[in-house]
C-alpha atoms as a PDB file:
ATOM      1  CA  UNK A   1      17.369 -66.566 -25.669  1.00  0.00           C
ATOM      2  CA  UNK A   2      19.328 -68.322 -28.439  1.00  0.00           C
ATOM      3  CA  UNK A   3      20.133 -66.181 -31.705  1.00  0.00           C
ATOM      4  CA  UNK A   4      18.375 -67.726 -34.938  1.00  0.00           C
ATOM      5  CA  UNK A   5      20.386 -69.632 -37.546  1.00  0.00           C
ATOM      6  CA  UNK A   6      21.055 -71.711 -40.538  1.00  0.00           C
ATOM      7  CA  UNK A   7      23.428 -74.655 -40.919  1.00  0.00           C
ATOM      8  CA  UNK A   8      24.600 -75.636 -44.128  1.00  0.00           C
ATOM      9  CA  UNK A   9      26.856 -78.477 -44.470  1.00  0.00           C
ATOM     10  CA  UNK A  10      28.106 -81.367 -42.872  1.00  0.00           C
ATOM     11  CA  UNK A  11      31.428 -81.610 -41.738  1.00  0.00           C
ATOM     12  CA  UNK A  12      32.996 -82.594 -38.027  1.00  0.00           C
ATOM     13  CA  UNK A  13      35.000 -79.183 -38.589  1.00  0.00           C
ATOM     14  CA  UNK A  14      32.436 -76.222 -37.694  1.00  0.00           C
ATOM     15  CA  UNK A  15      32.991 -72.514 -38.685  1.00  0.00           C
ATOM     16  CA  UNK A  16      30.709 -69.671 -37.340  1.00  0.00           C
ATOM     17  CA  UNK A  17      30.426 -66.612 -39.538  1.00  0.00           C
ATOM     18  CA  UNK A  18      29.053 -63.180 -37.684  1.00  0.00           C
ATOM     19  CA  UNK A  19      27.231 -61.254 -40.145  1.00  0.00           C
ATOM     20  CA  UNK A  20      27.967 -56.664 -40.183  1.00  0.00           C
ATOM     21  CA  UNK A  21      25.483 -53.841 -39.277  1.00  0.00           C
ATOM     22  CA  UNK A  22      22.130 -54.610 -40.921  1.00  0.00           C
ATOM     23  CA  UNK A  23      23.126 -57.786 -42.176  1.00  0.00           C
ATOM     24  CA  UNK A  24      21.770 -61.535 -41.457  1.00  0.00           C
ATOM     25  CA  UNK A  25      22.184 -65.518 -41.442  1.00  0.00           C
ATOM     26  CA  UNK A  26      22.164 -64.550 -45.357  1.00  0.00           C
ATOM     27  CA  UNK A  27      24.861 -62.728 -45.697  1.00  0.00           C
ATOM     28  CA  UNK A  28      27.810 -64.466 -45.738  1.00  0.00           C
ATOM     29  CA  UNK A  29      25.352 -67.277 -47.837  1.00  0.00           C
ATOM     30  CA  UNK A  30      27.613 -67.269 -50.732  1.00  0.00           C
ATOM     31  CA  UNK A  31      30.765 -67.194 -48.986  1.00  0.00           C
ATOM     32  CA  UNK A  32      29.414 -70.400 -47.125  1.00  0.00           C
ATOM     33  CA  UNK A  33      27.967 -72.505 -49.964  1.00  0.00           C
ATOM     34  CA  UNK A  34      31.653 -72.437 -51.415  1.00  0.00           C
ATOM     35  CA  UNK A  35      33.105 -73.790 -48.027  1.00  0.00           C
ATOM     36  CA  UNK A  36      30.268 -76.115 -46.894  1.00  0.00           C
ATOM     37  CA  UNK A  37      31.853 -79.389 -48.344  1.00  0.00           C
ATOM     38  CA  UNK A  38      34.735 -78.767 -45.729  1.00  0.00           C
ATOM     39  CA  UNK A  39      32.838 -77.192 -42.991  1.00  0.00           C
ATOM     40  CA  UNK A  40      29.686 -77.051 -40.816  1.00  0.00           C
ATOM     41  CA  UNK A  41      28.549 -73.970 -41.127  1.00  0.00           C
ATOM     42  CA  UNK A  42      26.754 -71.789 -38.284  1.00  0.00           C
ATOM     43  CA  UNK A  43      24.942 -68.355 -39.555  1.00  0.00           C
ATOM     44  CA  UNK A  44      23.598 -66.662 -37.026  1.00  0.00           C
ATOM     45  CA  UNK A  45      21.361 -63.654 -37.009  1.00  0.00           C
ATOM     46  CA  UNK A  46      23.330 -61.344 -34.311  1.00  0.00           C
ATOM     47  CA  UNK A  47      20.619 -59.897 -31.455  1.00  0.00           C
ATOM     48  CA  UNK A  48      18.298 -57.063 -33.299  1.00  0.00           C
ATOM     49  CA  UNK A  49      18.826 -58.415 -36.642  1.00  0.00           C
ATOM     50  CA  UNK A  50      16.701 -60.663 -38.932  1.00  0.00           C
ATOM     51  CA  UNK A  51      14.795 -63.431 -37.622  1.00  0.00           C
ATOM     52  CA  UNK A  52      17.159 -62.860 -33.416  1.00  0.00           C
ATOM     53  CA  UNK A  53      15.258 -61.680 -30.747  1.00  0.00           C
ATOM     54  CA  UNK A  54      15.444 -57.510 -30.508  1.00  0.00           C
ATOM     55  CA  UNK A  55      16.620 -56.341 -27.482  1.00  0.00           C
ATOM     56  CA  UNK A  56      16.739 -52.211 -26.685  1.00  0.00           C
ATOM     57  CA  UNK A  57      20.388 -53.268 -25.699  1.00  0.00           C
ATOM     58  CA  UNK A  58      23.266 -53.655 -28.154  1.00  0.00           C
ATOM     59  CA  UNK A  59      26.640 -53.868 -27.095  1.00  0.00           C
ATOM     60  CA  UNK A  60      30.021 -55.672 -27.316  1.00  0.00           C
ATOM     61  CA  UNK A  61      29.513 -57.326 -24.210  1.00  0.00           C
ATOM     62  CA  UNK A  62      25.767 -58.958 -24.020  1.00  0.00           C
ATOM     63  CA  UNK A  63      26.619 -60.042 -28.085  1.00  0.00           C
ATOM     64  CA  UNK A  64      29.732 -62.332 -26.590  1.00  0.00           C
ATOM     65  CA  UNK A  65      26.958 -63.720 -24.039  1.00  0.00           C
ATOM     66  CA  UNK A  66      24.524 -64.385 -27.079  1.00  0.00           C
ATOM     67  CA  UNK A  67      27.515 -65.781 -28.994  1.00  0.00           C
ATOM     68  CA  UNK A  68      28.678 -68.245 -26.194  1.00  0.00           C
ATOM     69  CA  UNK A  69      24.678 -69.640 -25.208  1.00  0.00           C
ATOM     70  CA  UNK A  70      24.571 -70.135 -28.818  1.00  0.00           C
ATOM     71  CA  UNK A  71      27.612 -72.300 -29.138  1.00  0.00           C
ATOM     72  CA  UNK A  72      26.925 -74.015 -25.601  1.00  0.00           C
ATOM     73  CA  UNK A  73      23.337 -74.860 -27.177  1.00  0.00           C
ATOM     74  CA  UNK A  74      24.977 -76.581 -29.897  1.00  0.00           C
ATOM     75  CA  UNK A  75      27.321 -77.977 -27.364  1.00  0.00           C
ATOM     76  CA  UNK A  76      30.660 -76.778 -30.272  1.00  0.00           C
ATOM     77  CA  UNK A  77      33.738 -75.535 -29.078  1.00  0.00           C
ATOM     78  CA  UNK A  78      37.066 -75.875 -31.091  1.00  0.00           C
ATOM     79  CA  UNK A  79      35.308 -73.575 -33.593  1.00  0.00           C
ATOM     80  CA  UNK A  80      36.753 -71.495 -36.308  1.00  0.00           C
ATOM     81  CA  UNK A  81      35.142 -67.760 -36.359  1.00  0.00           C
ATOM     82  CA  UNK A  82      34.523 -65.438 -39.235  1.00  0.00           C
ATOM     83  CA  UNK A  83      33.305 -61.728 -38.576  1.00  0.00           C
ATOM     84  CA  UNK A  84      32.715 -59.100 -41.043  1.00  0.00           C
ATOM     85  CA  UNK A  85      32.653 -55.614 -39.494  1.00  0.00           C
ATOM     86  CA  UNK A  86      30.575 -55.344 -36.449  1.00  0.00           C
ATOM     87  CA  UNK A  87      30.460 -59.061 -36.605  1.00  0.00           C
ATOM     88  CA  UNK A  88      33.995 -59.058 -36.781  1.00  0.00           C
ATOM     89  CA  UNK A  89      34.344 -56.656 -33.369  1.00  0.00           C
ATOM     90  CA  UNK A  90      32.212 -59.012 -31.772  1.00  0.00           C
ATOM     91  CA  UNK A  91      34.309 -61.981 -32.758  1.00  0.00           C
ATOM     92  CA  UNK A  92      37.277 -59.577 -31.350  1.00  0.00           C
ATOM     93  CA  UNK A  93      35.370 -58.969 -28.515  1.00  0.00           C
ATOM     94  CA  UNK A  94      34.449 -63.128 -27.802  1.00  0.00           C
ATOM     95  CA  UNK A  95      38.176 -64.036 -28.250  1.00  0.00           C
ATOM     96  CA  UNK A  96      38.928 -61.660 -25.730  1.00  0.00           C
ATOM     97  CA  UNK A  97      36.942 -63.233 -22.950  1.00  0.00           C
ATOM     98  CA  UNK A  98      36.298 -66.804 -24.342  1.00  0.00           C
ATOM     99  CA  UNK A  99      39.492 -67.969 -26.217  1.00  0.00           C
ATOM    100  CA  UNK A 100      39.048 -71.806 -25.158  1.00  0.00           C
ATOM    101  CA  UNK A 101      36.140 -71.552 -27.689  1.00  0.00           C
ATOM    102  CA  UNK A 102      38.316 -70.538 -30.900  1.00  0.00           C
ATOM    103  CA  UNK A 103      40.794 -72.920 -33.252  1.00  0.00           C
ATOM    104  CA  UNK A 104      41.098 -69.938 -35.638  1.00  0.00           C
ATOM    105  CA  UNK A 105      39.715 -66.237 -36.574  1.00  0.00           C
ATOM    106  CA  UNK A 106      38.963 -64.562 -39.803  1.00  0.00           C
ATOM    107  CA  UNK A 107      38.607 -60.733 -39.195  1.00  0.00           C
ATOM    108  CA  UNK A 108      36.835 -59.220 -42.620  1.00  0.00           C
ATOM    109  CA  UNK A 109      38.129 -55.838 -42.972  1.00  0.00           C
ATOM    110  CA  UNK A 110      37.664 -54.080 -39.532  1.00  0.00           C
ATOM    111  CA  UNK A 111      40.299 -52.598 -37.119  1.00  0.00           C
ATOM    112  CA  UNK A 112      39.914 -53.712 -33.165  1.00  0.00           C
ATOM    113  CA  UNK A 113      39.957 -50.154 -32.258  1.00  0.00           C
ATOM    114  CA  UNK A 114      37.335 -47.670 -31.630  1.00  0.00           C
ATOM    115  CA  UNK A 115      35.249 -45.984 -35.110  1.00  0.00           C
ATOM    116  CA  UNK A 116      33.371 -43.424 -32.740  1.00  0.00           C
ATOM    117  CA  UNK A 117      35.483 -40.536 -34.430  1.00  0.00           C
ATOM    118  CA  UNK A 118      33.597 -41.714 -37.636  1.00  0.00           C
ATOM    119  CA  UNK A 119      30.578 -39.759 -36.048  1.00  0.00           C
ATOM    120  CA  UNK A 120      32.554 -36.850 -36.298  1.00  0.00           C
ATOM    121  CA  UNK A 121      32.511 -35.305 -40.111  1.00  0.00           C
ATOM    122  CA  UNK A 122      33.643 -38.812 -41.559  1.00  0.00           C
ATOM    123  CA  UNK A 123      31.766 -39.810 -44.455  1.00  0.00           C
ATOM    124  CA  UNK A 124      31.073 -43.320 -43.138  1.00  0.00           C
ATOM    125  CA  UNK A 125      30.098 -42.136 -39.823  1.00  0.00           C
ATOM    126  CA  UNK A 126      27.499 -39.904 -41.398  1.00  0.00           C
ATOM    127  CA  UNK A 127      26.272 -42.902 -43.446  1.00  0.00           C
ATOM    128  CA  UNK A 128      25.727 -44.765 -40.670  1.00  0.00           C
ATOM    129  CA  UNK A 129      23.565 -41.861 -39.264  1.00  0.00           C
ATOM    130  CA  UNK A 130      22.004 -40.953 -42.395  1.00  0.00           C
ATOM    131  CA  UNK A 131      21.214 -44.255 -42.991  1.00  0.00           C
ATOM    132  CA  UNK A 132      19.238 -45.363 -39.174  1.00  0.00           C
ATOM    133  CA  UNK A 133      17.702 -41.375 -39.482  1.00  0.00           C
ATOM    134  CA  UNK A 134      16.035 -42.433 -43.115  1.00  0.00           C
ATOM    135  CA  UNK A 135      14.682 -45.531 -41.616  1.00  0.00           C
ATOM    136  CA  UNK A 136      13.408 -44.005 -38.649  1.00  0.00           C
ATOM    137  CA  UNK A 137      11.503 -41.570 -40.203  1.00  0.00           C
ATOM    138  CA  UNK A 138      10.277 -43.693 -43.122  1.00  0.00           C
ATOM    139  CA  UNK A 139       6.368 -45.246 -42.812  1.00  0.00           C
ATOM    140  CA  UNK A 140       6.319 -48.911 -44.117  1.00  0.00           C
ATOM    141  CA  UNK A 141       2.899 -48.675 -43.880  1.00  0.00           C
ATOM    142  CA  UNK A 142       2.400 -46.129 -46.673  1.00  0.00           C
ATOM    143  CA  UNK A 143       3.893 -48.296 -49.337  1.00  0.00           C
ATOM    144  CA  UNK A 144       1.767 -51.262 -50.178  1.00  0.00           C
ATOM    145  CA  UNK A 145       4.383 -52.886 -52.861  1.00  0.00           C
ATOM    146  CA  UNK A 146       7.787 -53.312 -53.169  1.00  0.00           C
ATOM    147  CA  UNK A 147       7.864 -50.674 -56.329  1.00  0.00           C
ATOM    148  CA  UNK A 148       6.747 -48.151 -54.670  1.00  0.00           C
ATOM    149  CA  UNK A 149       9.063 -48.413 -51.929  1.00  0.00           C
ATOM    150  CA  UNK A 150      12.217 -48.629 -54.317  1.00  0.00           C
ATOM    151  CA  UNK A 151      10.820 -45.533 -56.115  1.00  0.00           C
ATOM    152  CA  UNK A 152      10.467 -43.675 -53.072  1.00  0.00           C
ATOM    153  CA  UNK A 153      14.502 -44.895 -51.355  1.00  0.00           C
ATOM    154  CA  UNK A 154      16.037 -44.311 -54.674  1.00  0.00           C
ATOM    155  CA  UNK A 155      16.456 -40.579 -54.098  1.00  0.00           C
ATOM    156  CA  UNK A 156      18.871 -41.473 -51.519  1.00  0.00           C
ATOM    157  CA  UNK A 157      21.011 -43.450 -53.395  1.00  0.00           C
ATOM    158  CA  UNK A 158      21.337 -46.582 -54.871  1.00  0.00           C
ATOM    159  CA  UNK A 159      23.737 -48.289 -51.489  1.00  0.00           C
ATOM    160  CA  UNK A 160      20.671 -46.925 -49.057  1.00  0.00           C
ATOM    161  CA  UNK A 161      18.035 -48.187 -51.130  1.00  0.00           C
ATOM    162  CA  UNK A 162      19.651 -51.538 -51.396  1.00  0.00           C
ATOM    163  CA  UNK A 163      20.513 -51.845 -47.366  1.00  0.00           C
ATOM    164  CA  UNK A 164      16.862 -50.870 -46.576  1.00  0.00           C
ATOM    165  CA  UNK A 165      15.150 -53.372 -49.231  1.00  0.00           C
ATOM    166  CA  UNK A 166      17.065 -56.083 -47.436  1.00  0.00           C
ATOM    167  CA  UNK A 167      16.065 -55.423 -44.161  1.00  0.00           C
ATOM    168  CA  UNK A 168      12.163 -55.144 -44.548  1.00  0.00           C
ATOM    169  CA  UNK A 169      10.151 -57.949 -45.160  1.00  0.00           C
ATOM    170  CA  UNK A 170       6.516 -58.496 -45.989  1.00  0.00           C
ATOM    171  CA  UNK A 171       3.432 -60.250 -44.003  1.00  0.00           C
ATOM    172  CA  UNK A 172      -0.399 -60.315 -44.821  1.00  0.00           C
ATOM    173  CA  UNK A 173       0.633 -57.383 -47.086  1.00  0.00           C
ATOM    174  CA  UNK A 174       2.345 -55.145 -44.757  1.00  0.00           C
ATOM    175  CA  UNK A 175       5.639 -54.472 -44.662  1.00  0.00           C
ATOM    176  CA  UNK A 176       7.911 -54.747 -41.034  1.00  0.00           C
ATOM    177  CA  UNK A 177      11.829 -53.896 -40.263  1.00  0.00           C
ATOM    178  CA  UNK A 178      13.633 -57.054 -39.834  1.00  0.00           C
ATOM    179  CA  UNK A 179      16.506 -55.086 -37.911  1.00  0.00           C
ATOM    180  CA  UNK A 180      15.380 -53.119 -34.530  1.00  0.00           C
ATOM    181  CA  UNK A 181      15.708 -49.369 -36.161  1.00  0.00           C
ATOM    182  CA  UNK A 182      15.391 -47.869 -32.527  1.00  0.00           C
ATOM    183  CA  UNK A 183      17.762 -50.237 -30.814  1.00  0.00           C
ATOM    184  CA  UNK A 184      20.439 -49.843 -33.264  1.00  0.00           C
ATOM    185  CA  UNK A 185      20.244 -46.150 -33.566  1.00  0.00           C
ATOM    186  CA  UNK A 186      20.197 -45.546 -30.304  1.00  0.00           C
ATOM    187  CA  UNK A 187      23.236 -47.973 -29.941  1.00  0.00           C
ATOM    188  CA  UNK A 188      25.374 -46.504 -32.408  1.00  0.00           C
ATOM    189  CA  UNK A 189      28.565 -45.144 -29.850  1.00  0.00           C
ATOM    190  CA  UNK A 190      28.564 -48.952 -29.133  1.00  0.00           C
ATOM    191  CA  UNK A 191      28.383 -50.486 -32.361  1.00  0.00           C
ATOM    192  CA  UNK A 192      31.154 -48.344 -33.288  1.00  0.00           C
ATOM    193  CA  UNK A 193      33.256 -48.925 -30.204  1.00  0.00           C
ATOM    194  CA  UNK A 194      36.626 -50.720 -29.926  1.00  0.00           C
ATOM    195  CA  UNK A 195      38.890 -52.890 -27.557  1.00  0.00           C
ATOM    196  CA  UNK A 196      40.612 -50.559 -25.067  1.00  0.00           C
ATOM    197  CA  UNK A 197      44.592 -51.520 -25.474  1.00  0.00           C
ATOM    198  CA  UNK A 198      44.775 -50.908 -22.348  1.00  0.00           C
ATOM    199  CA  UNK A 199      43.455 -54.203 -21.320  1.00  0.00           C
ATOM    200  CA  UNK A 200      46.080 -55.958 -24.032  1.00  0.00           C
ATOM    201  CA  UNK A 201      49.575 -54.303 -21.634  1.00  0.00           C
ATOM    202  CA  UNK A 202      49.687 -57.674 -19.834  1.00  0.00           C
ATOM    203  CA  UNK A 203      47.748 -60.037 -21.912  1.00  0.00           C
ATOM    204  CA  UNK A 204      47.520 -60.382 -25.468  1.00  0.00           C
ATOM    205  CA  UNK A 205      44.840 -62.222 -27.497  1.00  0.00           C
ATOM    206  CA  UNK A 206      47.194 -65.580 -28.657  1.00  0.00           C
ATOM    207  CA  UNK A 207      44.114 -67.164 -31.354  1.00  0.00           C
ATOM    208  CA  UNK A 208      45.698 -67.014 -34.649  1.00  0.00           C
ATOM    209  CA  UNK A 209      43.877 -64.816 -36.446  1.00  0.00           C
ATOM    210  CA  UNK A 210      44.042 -63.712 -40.010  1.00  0.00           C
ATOM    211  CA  UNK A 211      42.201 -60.006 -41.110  1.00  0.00           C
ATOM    212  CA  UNK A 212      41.269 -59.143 -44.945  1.00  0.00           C
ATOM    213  CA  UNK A 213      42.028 -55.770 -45.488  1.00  0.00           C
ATOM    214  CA  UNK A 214      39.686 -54.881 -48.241  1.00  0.00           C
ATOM    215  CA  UNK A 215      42.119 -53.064 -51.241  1.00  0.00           C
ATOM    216  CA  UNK A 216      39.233 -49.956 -51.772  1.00  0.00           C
ATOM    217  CA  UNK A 217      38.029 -49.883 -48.361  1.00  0.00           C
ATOM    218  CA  UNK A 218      39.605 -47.437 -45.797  1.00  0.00           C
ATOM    219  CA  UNK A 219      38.337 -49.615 -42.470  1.00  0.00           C
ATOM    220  CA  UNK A 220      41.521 -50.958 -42.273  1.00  0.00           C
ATOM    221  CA  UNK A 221      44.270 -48.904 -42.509  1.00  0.00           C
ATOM    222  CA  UNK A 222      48.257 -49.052 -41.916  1.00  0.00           C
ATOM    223  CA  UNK A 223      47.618 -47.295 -38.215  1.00  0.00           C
ATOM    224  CA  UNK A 224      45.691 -49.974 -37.841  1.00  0.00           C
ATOM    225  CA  UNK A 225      48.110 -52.784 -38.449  1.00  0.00           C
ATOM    226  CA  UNK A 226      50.075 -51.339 -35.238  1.00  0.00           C
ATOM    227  CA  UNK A 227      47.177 -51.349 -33.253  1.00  0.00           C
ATOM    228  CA  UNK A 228      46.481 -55.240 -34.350  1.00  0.00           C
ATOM    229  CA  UNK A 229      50.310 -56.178 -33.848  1.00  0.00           C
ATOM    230  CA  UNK A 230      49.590 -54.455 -29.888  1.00  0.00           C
ATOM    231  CA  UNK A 231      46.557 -56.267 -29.345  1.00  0.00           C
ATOM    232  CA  UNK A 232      47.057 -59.798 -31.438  1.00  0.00           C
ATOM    233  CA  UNK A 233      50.402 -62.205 -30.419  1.00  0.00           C
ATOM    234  CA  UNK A 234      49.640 -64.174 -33.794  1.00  0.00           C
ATOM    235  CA  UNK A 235      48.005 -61.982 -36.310  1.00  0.00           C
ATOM    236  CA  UNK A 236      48.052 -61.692 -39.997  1.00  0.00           C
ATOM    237  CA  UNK A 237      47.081 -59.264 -42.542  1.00  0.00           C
ATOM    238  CA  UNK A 238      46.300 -60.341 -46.198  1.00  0.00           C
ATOM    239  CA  UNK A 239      44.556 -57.656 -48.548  1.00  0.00           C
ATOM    240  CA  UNK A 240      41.400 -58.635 -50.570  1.00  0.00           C
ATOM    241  CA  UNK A 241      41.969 -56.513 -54.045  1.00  0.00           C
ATOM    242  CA  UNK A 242      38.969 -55.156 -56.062  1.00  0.00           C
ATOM    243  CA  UNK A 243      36.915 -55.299 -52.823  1.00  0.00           C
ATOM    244  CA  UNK A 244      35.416 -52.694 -50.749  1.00  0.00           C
ATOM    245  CA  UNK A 245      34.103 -53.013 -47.772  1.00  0.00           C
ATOM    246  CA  UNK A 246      31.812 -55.364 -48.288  1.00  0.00           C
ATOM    247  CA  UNK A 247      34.686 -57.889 -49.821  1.00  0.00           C
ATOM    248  CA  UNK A 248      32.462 -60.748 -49.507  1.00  0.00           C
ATOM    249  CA  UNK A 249      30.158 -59.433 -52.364  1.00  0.00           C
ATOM    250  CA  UNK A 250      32.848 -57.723 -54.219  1.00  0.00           C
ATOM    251  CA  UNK A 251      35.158 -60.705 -54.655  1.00  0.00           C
ATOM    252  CA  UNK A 252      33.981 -63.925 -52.987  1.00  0.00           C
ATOM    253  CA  UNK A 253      36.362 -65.794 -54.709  1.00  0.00           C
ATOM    254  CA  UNK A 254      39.360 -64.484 -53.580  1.00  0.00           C
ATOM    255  CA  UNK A 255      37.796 -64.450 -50.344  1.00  0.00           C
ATOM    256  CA  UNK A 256      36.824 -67.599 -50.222  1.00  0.00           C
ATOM    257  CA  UNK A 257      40.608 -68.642 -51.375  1.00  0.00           C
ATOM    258  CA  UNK A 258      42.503 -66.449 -48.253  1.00  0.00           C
ATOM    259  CA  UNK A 259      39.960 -68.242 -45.889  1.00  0.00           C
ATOM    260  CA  UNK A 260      40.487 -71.450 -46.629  1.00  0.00           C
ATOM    261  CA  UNK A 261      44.411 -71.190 -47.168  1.00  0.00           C
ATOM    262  CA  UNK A 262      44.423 -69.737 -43.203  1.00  0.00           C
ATOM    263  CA  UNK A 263      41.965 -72.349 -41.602  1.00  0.00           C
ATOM    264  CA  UNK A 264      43.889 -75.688 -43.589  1.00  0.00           C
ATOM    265  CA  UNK A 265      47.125 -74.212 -42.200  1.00  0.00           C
END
């Protein structure tokens, strides 16, 4: 099956942006508008999110396979890759295996290794599993507007009651989960895993690749920048300030400035 997408611009350069955890194709929309006079632009909806197929599995390995029969569809290669978070493991994870495929890769404020510890008493972990548990337990089919939803999610904060709005939808006046709730939940050790160094002793990943280490957000930390400089031969670090974690939203513009300074190198 080949993932869903949009395609703004027209350009013979093509860039591919991989959307986070409960994101979509719309995600990165803003970021995209403001580089779509130099670039094609691919926005895919990964498996289990937005308008993708949903799939009970979810890992690392069977996303490279949907990235890869997506770009074969569209018969690209020589592509430059953006991925934010889990997007930006699984563009970790594709460069691993299918570097032919790759001119350049943006890595939006993620570390290549492993965030299963977050389960463990980490405030982002326990988002994470607040987060899926809220939406597992919650009945779209008791709210009949979107008013009454929002009054009902905004106990739990205003972050949780924004992710959720954005992932349901509406149809003949009932409302559905865009994302696979199940899937994703019961995927969660692999969402959060990492590349193994252990496979980077011999071989390193040689794409140049720039990350965005988001100046409020504590994904990427200086730890990290060892583990990169094990895994990556030609890796770069530039920090996005007033950003958290979601940089894109916080401060586009900056963004947009790092990303296109790195890919017209």
């Amino acid at each position: 099956m080949i993932l869903h997408s949009k395609i703004i611009g027209d350009s013979d350069r093509t860039l591919l942006i991989l959307h986070g955890l409960y994101g979509s194709s719309d995600s990165w929309l803003r970021v995209a508008n403001l580089l779509s006079d130099r670039f094609t632009i691919h926005l895919p909806d990964l498996r289990n999110h937005g308008e993708s197929f949903k799939n009970d599995i979810h890992t690392y390995q069977a996303m490279v396979e949907d990235v890869k029969n997506y770009l074969d569809d569209k018969k690209i290669n020589n592509i430059n890759i953006i991925g934010h978070s889990m997007g930006g493991k699984l563009a970790m994870f594709f460069a691993a295996k299918y570097p032919e495929y790759i001119r350049k890769l943006v890595i939006a404020d993620i570390s290549p290794r492993s965030y299963k510890a977050l389960l463990q008493n980490d405030p982002n972990g326990n988002f994470h599993l607040n987060l899926m548990s809220i939406m597992k337990k919650l009945d779209l089919s008791a709210y009949k507007d979107y008013r009454s939803l929002s009054k009902v999610l905004i106990e739990y904060g205003e972050t949780v009651k924004n992710v959720i709005l954005k992932n349901v939808d509406k149809k003949d006046g009932q409302f559905f989960w865009k994302i696979n709730v199940l899937a994703l939940f019961n995927n969660i050790n692999n969402i959060l895993d990492g590349l193994n160094p252990d496979d980077f002793i011999d071989k390193k990943i040689t794409t140049e690749t720039l990350f965005l280490k988001a100046s409020d957000s504590i994904y990427l930390t200086n730890t990290d920048e060892k583990f990169i400089d094990f895994i990556f031969s030609n890796a770069h670090i530039q920090e996005i300030s007033n950003a958290g974690h979601w940089l894109h939203y916080d401060n586009p513009n900056d963004t947009v400035s790092e990303i296109l300074a790195f890919l017209n190198k």
